[in-house]
Protein backbone atom coordinates (compact mmCIF):
# COMPACT_ATOMS: atom_id res chain seq x y z
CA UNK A 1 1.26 14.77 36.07
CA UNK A 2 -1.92 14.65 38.33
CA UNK A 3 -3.68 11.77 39.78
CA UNK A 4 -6.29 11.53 37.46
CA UNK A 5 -4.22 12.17 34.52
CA UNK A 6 -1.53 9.76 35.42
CA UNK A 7 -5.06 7.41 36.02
CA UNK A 8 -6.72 8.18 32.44
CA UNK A 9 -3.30 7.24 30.88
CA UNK A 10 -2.54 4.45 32.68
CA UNK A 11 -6.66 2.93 31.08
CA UNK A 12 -5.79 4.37 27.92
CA UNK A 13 -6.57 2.01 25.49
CA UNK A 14 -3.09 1.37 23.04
CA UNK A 15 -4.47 1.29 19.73
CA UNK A 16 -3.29 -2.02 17.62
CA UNK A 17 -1.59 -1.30 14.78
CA UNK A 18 -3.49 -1.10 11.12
CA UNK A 19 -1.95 -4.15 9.02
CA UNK A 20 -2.08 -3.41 5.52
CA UNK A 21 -0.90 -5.53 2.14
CA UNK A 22 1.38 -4.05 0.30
CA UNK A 23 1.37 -5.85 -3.06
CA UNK A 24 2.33 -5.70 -7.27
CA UNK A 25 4.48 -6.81 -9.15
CA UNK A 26 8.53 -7.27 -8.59
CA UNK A 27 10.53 -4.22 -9.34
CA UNK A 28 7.48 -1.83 -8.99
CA UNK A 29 8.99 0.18 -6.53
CA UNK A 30 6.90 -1.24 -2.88
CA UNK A 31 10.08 -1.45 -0.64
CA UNK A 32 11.14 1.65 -2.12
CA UNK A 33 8.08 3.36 -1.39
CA UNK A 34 7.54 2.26 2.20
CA UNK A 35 11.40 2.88 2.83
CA UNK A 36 10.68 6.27 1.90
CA UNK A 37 7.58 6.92 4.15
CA UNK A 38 9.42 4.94 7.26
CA UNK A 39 12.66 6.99 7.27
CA UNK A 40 12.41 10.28 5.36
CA UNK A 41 15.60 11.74 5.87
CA UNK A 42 17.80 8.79 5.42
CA UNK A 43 19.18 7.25 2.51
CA UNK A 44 18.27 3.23 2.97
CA UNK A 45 19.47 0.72 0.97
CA UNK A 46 16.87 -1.12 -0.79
CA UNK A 47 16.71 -4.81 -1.95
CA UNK A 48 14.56 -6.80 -3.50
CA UNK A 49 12.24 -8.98 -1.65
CA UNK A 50 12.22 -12.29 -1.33
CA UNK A 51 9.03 -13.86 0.33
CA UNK A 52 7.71 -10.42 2.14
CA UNK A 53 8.93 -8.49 5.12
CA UNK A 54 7.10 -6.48 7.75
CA UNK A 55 7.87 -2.68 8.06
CA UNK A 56 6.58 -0.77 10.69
CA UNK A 57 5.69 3.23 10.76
CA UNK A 58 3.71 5.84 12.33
CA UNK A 59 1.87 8.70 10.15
CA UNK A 60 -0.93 10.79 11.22
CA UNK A 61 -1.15 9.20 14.46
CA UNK A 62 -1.58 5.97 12.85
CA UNK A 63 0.80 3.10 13.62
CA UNK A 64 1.18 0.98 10.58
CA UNK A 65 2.34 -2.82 10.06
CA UNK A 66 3.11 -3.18 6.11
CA UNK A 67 3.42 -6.37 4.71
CA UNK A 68 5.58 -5.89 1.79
CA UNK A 69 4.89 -8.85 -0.58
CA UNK A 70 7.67 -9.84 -3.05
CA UNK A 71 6.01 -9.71 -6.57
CA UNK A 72 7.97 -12.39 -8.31
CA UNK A 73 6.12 -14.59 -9.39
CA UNK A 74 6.83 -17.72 -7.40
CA UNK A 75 5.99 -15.54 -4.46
CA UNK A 76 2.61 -14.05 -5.34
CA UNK A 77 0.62 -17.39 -3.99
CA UNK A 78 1.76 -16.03 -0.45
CA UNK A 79 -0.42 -12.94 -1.00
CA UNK A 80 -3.86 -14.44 -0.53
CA UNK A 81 -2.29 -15.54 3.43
CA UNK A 82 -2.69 -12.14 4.61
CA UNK A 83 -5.79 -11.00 3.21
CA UNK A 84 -7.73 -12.15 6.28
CA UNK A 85 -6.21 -9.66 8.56
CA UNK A 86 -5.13 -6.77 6.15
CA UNK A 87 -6.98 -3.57 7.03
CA UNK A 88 -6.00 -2.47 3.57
CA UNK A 89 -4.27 -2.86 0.50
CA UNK A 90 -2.01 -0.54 -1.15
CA UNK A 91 -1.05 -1.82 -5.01
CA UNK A 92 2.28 -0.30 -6.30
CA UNK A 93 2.43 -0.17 -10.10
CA UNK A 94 5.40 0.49 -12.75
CA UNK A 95 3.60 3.50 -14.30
CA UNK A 96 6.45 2.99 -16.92
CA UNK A 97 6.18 -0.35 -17.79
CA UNK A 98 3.39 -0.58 -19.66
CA UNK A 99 4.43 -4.58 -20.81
CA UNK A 100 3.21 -5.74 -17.94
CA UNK A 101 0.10 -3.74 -17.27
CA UNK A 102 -2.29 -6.57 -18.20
CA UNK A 103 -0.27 -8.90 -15.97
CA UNK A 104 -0.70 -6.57 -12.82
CA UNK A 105 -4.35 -5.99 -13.63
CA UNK A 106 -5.05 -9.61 -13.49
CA UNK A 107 -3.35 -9.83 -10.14
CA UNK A 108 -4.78 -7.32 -8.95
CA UNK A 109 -8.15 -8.42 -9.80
CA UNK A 110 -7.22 -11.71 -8.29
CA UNK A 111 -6.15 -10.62 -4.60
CA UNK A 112 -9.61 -8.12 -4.83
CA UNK A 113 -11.59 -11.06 -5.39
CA UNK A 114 -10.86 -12.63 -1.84
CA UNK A 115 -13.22 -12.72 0.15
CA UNK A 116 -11.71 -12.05 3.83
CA UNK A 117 -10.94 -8.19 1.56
CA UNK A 118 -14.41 -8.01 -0.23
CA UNK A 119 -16.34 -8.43 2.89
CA UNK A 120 -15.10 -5.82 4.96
CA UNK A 121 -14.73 -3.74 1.91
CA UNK A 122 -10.88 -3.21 2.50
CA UNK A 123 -10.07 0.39 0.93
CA UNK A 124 -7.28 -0.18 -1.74
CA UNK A 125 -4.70 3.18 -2.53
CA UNK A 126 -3.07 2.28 -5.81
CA UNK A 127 0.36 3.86 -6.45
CA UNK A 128 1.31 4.64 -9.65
CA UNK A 129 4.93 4.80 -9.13
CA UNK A 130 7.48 5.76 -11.08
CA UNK A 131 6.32 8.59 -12.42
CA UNK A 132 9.41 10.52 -13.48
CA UNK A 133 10.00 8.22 -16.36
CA UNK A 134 9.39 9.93 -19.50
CA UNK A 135 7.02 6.62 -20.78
CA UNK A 136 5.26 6.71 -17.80
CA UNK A 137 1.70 6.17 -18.36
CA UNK A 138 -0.69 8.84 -16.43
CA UNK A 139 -3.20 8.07 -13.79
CA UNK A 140 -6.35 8.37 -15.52
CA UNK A 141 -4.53 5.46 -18.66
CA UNK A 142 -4.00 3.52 -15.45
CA UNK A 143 -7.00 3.44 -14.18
CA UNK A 144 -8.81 2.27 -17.55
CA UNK A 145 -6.35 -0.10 -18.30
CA UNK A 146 -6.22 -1.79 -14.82
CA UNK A 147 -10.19 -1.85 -14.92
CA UNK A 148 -10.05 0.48 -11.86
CA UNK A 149 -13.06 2.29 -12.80
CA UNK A 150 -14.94 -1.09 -12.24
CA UNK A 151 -13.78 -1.57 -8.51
CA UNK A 152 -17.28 -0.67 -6.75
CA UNK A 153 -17.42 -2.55 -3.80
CA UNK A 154 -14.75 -0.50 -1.97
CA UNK A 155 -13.54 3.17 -1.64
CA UNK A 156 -10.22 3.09 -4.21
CA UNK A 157 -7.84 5.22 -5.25
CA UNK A 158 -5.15 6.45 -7.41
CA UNK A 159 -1.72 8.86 -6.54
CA UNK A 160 0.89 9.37 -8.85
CA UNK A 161 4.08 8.74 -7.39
CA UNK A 162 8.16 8.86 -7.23
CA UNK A 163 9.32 6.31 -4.52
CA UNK A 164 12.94 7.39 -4.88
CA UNK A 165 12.17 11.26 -4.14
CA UNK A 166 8.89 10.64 -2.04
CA UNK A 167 6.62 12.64 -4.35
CA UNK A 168 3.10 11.62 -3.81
CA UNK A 169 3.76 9.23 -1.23
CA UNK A 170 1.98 11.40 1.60
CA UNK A 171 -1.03 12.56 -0.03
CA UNK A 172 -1.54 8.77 -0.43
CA UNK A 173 -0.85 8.02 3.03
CA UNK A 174 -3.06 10.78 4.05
CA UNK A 175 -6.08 9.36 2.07
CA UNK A 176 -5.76 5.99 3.73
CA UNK A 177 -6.22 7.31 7.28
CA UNK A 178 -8.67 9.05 5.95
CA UNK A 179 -10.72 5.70 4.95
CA UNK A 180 -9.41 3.74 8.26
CA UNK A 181 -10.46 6.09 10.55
CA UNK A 182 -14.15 6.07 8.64
């Protein structure tokens, strides 16, 4: 390494990592899912969580710092306390469970309604996880019944997804560097 080059990359500014909220409801699948993007190859033991944890990952040349929420209920008033630094919000939904659909659209309605989030019009990937199960309800059924189509005041999406095999978890990644680096 030359002097200059040795000199540029001793300036070079680290980049912070992005800190996004990783929220819905308990047994949706979020640890699963950001198990899987974390450590592909290996087979990680997964259990629920209780308050939230912080997992950390690089993707695209982005570093990440996830805040997995726990979505039992006694936990969910903690999810507001990160909204003022969260950079984005990824929502992990039973696609299966179709019980509890109205409960997770009125959460997620709730945490979009925060200000620190509406503001800086925080992009929000939704994962509809779980995918594989043959009651599964499909993306577009998601999206009407979680009132998606009436989130305008920030870019938004929907991926189908497996957490347990990986299946859509990268295009999903990919279209939230896409919005953070915008």
């Amino acid at each position: 390494m030359g002097f200059w080059s040795g000199l540029k990359a001793m300036f070079r500014r680290r980049k912070a990592p992005c800190k996004v909220l990783v929220v819905g409801l308990d047994n949706s699948g979020k640890t699963t899912i950001l198990s899987q993007i974390r450590s592909k190859d290996e087979d990680v033991a997964v259990v629920p969580t209780v308050g939230y944890n912080i997992e950390e990952f690089c993707s695209g040349g982005m570093q990440f710092s996830c805040y997995d929420m726990s979505g039992h209920s006694r936990y969910r008033d903690l999810w507001p306390r990160f909204c003022s630094e969260a950079q984005a919000v990824v929502f992990v939904l039973d696609a299966a469970d179709q019980l509890r659909l109205g409960v997770a659209q009125v959460e997620l309605e709730e945490i979009l309604k925060d200000e620190h989030l509406t503001r800086r019009r925080v992009p929000l990937l939704v994962f509809a996880n779980k995918m594989d199960l043959p009651n599964a309800c499909s993306p577009v059924e998601i999206t009407h019944q979680m009132k998606l189509d009436q989130v305008v005041d920030r870019p938004w999406t929907i991926f189908p997804s497996v957490a347990t095999t990986g299946e859509g978890l990268e295009d999903g990644i990919k279209w939230l560097i896409l919005r953070l680096n915008r």
